[in-house]
N, C-alpha and C. Protein backbone atom coordinates (compact mmCIF):
# COMPACT_ATOMS: atom_id res chain seq x y z
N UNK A 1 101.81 126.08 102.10
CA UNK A 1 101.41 127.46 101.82
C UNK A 1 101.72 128.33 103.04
N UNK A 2 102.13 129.22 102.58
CA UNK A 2 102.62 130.24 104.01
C UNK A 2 101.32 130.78 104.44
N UNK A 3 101.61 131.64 105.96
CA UNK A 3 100.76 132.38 106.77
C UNK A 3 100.07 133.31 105.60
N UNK A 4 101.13 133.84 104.88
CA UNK A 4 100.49 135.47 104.60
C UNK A 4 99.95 135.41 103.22
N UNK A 5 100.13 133.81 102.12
CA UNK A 5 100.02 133.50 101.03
C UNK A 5 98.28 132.91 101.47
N UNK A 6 98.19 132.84 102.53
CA UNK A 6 96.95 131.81 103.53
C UNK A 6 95.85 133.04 103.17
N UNK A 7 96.69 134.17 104.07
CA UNK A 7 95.73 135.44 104.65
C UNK A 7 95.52 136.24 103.14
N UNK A 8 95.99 135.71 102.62
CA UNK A 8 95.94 136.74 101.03
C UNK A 8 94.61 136.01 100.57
N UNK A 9 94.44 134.69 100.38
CA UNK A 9 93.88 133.93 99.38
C UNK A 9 92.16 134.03 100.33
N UNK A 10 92.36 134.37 101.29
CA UNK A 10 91.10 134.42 101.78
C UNK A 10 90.62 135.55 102.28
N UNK A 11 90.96 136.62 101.66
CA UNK A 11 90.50 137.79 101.42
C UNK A 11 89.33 138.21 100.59
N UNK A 12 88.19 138.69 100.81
CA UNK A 12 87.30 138.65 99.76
C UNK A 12 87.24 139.63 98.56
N UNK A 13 86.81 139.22 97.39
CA UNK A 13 86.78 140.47 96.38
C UNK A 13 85.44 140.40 95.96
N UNK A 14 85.50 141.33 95.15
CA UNK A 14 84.12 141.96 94.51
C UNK A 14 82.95 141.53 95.31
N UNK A 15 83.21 142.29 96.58
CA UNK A 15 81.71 141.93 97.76
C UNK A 15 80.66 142.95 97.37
N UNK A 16 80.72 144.07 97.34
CA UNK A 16 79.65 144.81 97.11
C UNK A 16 78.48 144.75 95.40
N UNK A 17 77.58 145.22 95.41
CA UNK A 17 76.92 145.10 94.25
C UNK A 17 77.68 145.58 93.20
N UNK A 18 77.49 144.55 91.77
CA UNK A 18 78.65 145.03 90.65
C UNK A 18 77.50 146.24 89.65
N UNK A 19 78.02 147.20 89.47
CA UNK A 19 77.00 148.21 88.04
C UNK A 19 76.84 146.97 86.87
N UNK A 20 75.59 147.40 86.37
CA UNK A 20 75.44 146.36 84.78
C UNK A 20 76.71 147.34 83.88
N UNK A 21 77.19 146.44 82.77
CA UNK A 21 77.92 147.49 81.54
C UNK A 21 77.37 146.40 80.57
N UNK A 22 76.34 147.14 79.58
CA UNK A 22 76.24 146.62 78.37
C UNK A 22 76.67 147.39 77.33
N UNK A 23 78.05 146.51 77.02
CA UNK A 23 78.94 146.89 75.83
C UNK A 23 77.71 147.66 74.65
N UNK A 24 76.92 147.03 73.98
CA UNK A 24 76.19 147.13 72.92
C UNK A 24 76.29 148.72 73.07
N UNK A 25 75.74 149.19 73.98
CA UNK A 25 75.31 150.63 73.85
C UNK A 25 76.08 151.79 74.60
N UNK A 26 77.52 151.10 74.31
CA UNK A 26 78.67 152.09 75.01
C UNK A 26 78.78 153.02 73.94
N UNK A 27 79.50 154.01 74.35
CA UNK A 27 79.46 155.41 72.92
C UNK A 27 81.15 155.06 72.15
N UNK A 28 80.57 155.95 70.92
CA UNK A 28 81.94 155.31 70.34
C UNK A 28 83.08 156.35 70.74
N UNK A 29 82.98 156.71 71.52
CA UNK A 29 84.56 157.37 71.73
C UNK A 29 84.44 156.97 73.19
N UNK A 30 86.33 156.68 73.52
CA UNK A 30 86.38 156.37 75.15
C UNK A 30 86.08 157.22 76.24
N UNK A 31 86.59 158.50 75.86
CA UNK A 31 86.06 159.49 76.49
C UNK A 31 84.70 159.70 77.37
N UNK A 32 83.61 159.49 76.00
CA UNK A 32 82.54 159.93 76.64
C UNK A 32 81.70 158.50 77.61
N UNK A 33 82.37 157.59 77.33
CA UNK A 33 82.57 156.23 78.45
C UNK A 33 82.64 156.62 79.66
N UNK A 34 84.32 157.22 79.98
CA UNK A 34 84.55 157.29 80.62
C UNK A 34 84.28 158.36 81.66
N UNK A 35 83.12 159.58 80.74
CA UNK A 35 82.91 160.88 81.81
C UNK A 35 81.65 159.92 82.27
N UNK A 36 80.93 159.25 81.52
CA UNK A 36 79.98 158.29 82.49
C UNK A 36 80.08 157.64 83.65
N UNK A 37 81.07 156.50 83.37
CA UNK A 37 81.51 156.16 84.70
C UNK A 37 81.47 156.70 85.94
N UNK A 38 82.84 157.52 85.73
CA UNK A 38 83.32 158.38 86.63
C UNK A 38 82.19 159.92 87.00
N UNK A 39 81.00 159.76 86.61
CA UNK A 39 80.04 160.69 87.24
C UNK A 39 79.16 159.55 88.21
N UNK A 40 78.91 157.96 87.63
CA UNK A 40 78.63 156.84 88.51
C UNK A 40 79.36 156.98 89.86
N UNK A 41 80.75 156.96 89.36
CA UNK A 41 81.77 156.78 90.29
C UNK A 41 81.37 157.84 91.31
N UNK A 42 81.59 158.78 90.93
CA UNK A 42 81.19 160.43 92.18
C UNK A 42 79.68 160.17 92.42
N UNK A 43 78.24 159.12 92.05
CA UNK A 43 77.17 159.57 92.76
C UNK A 43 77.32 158.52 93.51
N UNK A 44 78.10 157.01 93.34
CA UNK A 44 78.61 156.32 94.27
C UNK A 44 79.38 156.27 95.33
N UNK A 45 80.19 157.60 95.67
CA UNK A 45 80.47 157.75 96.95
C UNK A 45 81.92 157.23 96.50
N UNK A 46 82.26 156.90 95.64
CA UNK A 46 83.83 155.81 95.36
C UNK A 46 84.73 157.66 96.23
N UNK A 47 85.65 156.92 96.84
CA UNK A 47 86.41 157.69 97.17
C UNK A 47 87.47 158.33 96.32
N UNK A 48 87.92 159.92 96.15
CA UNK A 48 88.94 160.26 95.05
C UNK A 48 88.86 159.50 93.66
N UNK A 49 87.81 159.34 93.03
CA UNK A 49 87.27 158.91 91.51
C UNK A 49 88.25 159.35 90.62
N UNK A 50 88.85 160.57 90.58
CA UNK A 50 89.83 161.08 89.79
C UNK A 50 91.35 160.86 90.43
N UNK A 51 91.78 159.98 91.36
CA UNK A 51 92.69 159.21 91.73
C UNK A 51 93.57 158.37 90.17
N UNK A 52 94.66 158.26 90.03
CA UNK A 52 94.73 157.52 88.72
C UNK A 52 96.27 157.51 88.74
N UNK A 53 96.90 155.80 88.66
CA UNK A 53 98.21 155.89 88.35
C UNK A 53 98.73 155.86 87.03
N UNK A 54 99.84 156.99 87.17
CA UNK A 54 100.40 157.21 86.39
C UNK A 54 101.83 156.16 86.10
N UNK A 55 102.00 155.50 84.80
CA UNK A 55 102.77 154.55 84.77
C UNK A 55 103.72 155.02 83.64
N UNK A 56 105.06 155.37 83.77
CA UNK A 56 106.25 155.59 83.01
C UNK A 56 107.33 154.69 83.21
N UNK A 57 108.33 155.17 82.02
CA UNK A 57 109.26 153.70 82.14
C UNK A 57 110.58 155.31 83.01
N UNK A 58 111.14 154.69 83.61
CA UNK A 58 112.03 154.93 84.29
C UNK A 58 113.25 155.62 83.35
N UNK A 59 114.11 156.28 83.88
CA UNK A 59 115.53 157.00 83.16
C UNK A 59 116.43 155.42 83.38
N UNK A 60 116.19 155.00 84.14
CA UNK A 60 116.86 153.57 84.26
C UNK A 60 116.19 152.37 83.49
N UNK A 61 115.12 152.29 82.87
CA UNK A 61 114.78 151.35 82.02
C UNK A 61 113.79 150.48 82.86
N UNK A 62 113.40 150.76 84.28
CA UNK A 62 112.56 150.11 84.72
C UNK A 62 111.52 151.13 85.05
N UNK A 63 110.12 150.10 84.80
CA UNK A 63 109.29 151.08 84.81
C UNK A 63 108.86 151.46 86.01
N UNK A 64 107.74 152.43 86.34
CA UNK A 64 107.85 153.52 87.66
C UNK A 64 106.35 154.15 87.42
N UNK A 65 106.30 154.11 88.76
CA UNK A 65 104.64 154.40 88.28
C UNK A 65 103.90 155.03 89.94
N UNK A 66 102.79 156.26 89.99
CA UNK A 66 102.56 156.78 91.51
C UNK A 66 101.31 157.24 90.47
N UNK A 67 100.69 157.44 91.94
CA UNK A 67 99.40 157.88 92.08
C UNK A 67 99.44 159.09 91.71
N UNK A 68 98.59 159.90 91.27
CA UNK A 68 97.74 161.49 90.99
C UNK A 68 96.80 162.09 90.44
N UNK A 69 96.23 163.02 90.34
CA UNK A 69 94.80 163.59 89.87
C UNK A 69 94.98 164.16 88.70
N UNK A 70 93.64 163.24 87.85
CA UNK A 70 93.07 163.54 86.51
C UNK A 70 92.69 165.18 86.52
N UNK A 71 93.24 165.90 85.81
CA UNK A 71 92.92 167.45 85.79
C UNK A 71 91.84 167.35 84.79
N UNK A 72 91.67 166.49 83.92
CA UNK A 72 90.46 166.95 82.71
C UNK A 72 90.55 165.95 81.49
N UNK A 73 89.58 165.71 80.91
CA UNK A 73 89.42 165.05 79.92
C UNK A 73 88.45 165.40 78.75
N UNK A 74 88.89 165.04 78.03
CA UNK A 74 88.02 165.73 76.64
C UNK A 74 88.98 164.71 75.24
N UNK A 75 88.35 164.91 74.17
CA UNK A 75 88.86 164.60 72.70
C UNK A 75 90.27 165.01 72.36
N UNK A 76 90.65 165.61 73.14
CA UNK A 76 92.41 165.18 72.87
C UNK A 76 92.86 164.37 74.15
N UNK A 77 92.05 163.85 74.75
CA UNK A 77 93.22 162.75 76.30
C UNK A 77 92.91 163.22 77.58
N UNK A 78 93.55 162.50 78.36
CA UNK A 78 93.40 162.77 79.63
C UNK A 78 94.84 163.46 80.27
N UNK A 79 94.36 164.28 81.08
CA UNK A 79 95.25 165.48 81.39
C UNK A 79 95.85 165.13 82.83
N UNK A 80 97.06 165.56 83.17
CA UNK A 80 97.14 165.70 84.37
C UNK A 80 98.37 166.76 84.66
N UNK A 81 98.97 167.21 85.99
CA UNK A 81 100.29 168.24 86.04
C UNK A 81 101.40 167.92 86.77
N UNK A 82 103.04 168.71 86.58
CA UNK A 82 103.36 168.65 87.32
C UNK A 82 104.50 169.46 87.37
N UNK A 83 105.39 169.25 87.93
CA UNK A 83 107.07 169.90 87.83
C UNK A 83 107.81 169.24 86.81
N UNK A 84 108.25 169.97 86.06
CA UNK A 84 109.17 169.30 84.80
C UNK A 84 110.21 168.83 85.34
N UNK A 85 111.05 169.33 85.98
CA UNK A 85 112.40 168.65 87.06
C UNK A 85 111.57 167.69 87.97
N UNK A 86 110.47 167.30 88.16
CA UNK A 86 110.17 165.73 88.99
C UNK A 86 110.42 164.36 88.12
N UNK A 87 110.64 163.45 88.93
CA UNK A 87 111.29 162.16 88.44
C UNK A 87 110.44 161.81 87.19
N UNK A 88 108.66 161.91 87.23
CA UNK A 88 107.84 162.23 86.56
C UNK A 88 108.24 162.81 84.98
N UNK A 89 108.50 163.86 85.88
CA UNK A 89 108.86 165.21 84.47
C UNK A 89 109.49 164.54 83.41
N UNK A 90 110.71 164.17 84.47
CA UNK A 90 112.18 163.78 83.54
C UNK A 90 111.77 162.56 82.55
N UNK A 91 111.18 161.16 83.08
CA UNK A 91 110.67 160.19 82.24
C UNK A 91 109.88 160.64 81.08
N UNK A 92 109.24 161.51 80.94
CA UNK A 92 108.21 161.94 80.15
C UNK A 92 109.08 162.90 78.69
N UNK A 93 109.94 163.68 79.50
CA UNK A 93 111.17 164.06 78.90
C UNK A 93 111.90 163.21 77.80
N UNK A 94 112.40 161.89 78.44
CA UNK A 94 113.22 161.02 78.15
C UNK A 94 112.39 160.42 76.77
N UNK A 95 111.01 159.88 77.13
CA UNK A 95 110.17 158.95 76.52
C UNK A 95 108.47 159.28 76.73
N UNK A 96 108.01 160.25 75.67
CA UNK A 96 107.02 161.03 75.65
C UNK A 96 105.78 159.60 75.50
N UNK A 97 105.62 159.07 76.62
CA UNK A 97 104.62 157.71 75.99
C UNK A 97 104.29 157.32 78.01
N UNK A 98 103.26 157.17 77.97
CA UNK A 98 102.27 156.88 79.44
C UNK A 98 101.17 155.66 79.64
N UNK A 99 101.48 155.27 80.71
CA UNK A 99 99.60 154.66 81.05
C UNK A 99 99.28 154.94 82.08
N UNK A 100 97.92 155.09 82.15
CA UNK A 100 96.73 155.80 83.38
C UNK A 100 96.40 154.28 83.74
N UNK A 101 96.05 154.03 84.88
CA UNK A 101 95.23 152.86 85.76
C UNK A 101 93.75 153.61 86.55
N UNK A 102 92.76 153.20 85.87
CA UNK A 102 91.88 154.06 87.31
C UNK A 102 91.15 152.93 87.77
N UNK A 103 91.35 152.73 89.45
CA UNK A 103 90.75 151.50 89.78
C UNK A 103 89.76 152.14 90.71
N UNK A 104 88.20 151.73 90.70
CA UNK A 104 86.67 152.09 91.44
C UNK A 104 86.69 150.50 92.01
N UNK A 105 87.44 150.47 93.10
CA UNK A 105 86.81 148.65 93.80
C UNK A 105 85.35 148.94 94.17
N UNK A 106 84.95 149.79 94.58
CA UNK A 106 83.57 149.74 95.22
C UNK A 106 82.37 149.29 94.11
N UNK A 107 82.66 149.36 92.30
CA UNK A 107 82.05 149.05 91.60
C UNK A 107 82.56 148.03 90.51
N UNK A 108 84.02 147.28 91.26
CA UNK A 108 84.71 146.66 90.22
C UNK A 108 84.71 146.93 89.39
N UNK A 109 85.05 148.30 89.13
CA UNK A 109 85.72 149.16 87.92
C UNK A 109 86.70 149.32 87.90
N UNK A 110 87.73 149.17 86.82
CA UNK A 110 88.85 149.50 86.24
C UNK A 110 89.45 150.28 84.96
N UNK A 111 89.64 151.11 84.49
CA UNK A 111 89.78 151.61 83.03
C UNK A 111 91.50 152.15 82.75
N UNK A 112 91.87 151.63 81.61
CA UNK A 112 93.05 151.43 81.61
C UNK A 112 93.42 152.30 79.91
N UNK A 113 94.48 153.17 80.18
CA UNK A 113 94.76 154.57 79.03
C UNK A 113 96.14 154.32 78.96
N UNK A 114 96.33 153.97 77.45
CA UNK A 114 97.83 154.18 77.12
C UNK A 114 97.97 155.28 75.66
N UNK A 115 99.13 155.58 75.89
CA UNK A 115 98.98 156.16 74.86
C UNK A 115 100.38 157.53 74.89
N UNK A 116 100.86 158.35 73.72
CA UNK A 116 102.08 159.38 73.94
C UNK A 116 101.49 160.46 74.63
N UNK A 117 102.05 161.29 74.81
CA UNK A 117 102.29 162.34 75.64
C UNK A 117 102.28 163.77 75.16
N UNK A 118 101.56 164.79 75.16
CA UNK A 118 102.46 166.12 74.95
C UNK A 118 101.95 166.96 75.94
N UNK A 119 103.19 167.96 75.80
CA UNK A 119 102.43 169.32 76.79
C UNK A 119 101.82 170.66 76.37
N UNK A 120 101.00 170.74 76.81
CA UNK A 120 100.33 172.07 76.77
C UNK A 120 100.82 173.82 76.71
N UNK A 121 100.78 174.55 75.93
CA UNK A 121 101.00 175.53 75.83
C UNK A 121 101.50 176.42 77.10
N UNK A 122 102.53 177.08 77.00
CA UNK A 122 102.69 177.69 78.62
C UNK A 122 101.65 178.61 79.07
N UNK A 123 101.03 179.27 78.80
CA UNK A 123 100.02 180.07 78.61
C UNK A 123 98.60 178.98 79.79
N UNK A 124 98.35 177.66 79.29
CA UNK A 124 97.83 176.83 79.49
C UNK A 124 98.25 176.37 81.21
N UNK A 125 99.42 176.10 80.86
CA UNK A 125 100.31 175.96 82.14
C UNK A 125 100.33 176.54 83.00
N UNK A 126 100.40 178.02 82.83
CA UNK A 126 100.23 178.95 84.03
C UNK A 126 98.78 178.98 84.71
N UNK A 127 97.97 178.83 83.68
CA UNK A 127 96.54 178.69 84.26
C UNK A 127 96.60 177.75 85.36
N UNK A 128 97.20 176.60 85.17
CA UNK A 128 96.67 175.39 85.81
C UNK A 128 97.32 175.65 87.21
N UNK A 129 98.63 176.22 87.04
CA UNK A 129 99.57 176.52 88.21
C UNK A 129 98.80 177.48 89.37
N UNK A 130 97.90 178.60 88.63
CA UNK A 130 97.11 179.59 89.59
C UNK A 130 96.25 178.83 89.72
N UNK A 131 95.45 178.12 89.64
CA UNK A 131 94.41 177.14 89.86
C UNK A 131 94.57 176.40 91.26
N UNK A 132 95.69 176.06 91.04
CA UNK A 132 96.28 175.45 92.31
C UNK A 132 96.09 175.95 94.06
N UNK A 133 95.74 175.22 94.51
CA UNK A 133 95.66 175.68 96.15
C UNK A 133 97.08 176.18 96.98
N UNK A 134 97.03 177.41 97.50
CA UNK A 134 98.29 177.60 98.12
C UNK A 134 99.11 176.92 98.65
N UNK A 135 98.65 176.10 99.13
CA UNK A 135 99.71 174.89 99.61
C UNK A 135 100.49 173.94 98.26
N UNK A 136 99.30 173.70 97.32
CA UNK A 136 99.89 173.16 96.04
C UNK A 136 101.19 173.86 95.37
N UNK A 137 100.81 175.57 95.44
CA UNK A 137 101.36 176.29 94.78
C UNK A 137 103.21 176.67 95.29
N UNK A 138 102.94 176.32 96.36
CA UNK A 138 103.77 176.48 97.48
C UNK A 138 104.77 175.28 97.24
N UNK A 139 104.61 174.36 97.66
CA UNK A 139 104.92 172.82 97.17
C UNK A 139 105.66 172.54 95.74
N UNK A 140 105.42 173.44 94.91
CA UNK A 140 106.18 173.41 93.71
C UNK A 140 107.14 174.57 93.67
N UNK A 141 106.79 175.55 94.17
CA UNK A 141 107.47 176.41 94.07
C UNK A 141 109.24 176.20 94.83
N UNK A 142 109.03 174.80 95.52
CA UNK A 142 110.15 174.58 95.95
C UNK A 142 110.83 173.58 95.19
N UNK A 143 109.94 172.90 94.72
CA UNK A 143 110.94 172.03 92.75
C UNK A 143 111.53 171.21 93.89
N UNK A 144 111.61 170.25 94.60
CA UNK A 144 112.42 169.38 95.46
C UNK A 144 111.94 168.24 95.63
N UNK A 145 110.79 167.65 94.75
CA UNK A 145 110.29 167.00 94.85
C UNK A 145 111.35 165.52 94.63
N UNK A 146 111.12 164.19 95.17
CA UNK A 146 111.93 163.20 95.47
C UNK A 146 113.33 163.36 95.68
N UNK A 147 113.43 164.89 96.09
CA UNK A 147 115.13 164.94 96.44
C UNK A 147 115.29 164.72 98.43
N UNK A 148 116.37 163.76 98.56
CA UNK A 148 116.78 163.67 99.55
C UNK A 148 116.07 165.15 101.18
N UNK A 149 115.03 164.52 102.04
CA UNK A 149 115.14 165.29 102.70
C UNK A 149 115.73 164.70 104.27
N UNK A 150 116.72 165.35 104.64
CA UNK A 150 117.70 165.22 106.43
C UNK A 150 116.59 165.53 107.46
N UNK A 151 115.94 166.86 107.46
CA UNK A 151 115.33 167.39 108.27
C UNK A 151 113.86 168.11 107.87
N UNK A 152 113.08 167.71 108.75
CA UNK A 152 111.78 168.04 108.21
C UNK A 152 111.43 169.00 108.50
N UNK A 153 112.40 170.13 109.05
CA UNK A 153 112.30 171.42 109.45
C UNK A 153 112.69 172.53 108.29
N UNK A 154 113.36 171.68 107.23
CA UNK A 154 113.82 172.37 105.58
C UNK A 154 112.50 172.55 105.10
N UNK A 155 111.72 171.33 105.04
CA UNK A 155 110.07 171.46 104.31
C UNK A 155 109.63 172.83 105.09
N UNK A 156 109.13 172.56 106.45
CA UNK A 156 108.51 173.86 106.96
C UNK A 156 109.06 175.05 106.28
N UNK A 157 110.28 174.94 106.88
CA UNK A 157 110.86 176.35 106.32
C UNK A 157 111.00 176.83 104.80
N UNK A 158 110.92 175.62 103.93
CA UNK A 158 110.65 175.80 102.15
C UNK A 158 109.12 176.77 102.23
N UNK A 159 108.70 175.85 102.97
CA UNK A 159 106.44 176.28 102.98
C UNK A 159 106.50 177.73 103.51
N UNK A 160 106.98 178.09 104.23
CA UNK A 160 107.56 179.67 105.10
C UNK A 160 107.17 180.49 103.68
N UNK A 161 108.78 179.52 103.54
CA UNK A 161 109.18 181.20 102.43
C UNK A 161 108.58 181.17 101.29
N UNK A 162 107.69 179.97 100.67
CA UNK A 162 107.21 180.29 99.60
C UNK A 162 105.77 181.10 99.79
N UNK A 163 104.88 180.62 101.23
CA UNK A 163 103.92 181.49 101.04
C UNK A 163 104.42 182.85 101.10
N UNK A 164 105.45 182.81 101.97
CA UNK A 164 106.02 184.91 101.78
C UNK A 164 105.69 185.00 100.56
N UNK A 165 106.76 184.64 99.69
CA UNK A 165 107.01 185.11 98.88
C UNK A 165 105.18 184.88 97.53
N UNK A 166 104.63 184.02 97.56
CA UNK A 166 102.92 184.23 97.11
C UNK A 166 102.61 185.35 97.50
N UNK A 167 102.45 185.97 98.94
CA UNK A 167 101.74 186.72 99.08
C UNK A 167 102.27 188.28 98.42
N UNK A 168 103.59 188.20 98.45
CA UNK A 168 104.02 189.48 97.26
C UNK A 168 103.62 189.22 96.22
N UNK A 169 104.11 188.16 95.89
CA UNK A 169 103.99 188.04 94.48
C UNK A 169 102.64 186.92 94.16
N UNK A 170 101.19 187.59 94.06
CA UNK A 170 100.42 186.23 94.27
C UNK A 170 99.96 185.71 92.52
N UNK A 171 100.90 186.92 91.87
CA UNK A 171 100.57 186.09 90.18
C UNK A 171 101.78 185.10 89.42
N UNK A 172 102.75 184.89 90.53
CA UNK A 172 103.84 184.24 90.35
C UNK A 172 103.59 183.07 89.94
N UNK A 173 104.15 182.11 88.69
CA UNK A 173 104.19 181.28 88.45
C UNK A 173 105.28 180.34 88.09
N UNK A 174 105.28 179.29 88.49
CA UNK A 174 106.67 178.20 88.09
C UNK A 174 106.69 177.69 86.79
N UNK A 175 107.65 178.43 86.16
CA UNK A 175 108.24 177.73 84.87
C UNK A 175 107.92 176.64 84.22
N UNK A 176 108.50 175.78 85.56
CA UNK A 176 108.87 173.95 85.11
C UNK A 176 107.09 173.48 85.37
N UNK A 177 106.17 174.19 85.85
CA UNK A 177 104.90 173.41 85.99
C UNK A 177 104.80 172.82 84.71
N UNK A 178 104.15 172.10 84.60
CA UNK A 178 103.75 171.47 83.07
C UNK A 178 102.57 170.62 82.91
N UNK A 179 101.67 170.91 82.13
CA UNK A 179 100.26 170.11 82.27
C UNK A 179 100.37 169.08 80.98
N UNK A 180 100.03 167.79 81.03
CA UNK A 180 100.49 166.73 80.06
C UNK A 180 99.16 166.50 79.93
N UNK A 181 99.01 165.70 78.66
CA UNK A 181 98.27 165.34 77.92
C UNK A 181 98.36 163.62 77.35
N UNK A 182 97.60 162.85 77.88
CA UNK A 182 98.21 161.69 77.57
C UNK A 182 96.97 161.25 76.20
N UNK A 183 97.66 161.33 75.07
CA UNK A 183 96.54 160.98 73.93
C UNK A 183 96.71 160.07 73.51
N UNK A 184 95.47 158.66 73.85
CA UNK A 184 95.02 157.79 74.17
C UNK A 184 95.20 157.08 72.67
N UNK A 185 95.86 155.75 72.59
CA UNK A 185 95.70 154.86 71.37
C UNK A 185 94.92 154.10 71.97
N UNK A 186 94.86 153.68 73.03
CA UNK A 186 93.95 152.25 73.56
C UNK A 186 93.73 152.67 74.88
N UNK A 187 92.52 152.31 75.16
CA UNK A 187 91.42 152.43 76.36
C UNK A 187 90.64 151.34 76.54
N UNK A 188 90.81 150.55 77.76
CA UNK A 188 89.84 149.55 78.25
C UNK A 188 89.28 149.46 79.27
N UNK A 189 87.77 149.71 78.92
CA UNK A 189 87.06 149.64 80.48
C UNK A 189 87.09 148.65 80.81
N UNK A 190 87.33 147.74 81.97
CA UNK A 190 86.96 146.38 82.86
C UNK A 190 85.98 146.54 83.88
N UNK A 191 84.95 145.78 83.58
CA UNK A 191 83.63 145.56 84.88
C UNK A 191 84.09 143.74 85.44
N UNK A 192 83.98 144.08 86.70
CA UNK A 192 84.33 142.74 87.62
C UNK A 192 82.81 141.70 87.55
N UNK A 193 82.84 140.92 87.46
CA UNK A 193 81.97 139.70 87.84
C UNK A 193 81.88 139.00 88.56
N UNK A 194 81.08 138.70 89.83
CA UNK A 194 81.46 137.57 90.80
C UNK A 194 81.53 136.47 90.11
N UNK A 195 81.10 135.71 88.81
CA UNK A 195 81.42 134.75 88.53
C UNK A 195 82.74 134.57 87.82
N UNK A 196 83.38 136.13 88.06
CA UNK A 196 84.59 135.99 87.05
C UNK A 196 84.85 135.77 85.46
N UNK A 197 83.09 136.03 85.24
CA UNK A 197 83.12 136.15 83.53
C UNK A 197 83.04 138.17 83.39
N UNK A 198 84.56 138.00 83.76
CA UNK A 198 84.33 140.05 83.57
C UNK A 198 84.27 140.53 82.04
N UNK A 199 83.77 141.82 82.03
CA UNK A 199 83.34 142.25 80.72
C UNK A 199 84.57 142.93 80.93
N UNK A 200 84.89 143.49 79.61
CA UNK A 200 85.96 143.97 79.19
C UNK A 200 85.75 144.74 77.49
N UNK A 201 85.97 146.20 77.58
CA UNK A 201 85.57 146.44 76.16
C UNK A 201 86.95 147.36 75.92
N UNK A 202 87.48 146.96 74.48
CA UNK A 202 88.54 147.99 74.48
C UNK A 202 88.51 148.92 73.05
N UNK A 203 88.67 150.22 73.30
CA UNK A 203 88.69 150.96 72.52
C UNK A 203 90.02 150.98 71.50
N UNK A 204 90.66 150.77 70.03
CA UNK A 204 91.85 151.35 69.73
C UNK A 204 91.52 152.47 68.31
N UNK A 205 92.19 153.39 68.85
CA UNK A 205 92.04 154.64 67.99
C UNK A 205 92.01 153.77 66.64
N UNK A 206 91.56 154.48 65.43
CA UNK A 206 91.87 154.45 63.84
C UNK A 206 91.72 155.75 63.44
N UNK A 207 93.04 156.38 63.40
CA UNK A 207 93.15 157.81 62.84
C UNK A 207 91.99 158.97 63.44
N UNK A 208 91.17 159.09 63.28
CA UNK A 208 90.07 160.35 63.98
C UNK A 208 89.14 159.38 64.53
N UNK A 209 88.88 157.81 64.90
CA UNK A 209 87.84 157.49 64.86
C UNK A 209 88.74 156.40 65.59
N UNK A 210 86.93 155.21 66.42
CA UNK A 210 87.75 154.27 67.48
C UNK A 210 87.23 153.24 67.07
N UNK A 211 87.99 151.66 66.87
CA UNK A 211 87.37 150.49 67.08
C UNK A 211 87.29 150.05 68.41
N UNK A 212 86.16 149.01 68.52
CA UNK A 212 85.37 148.92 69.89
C UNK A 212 85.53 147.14 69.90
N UNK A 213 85.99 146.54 70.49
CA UNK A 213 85.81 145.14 70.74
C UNK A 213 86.04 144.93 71.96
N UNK A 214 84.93 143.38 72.36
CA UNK A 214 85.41 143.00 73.43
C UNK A 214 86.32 142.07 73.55
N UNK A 215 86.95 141.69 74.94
CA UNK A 215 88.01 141.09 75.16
C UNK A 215 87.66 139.56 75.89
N UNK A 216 88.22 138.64 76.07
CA UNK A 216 88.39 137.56 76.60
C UNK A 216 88.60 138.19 78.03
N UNK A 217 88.15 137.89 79.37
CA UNK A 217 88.46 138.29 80.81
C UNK A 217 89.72 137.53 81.10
């Protein structure tokens, strides 16, 4: 066994106290599960609770997947934004279909969202875009996202000219922003167990309504 296969295996997990989850009296939609949790999650101190990877299949056929923030959730899905020209954008473009990962180690929580895709009204879009913190706003306004950067003096100088140009124009909004909607066929919360008998409950849509079973860990 190698050094680092050594240093892996004796790493500890699920050290801190695990939350109880009794399936029996979970609600029947995932949703309102999941605004539970994740209000656990925020009085627990879990760091960035609305942290959540986003998992797409690639323009190349392999899949591709980064971190970013849950904008909102409600009875049509879980929301999030971005630049339509980002690598993001384009997959979503290509193949309107997603999964969310949200991992809480501090409560061996995990909840896992698949499901298609649509976007939101532009109207909708622009909201979310002014919502945004100047630096956010700024940051898109330069659309360059995973393109090749030489010099890190182009960024500064992108950030320059876009706050100039905010502060003329501070109702300006980017086109390509786009706020997605990932509407959920299947949702599974996972609670960790130190004995490794983890609970696991998974939601799958049936037309307006959800079946609820648990899973084998």
């Amino acid at each position: 066994m190698s050094e680092l296969r050594q240093f892996l295996r004796c790493l500890p997990v699920f050290a801190g106290d695990m939350p109880d989850f009794d399936t029996s009296v979970a609600p029947e939609r995932p949703e309102d599960l999941f605004v539970e949790w994740l209000t656990e999650a925020v009085a627990a101190r879990v760091r960035e609770p609305h942290a959540m990877t986003l998992s797409t299949l690639g323009v190349d056929d392999i899949p591709d997947a980064r971190v970013l923030l849950l904008k909102n959730v409600d009875a049509d899905g879980w929301q999030f934004a971005s630049h339509r020209g980002s690598p993001k954008g384009l997959e979503l473009e290509a193949l309107s279909a997603a999964a969310l990962t949200f991992l809480w180690r501090e409560q061996g929580r995990q909840i896992r969202v698949r499901g298609r895709v649509v976007t939101a009204p532009p109207e909708e879009c622009a909201a979310d875009f002014l919502a945004r913190s100047p630096v956010g706003r700024a940051e898109a306004l330069a659309g360059r996202q995973s393109q090749p950067l030489h010099d890190r003096r182009q960024l500064v100088i992108a950030a320059e000219e876009a706050a100039e140009r905010f502060a003329v124009e501070p109702d300006l909004v980017v086109d390509e922003w786009t706020l997605y909607t990932v509407r959920a066929q299947q949702v599974e919360f996972w609670q960790a167990d130190k004995d490794r008998r983890h609970i696991r409950l998974q939601y799958l849509r049936d037309g307006e309504t959800w079946q609820r079973h648990e899973l084998w860990p």
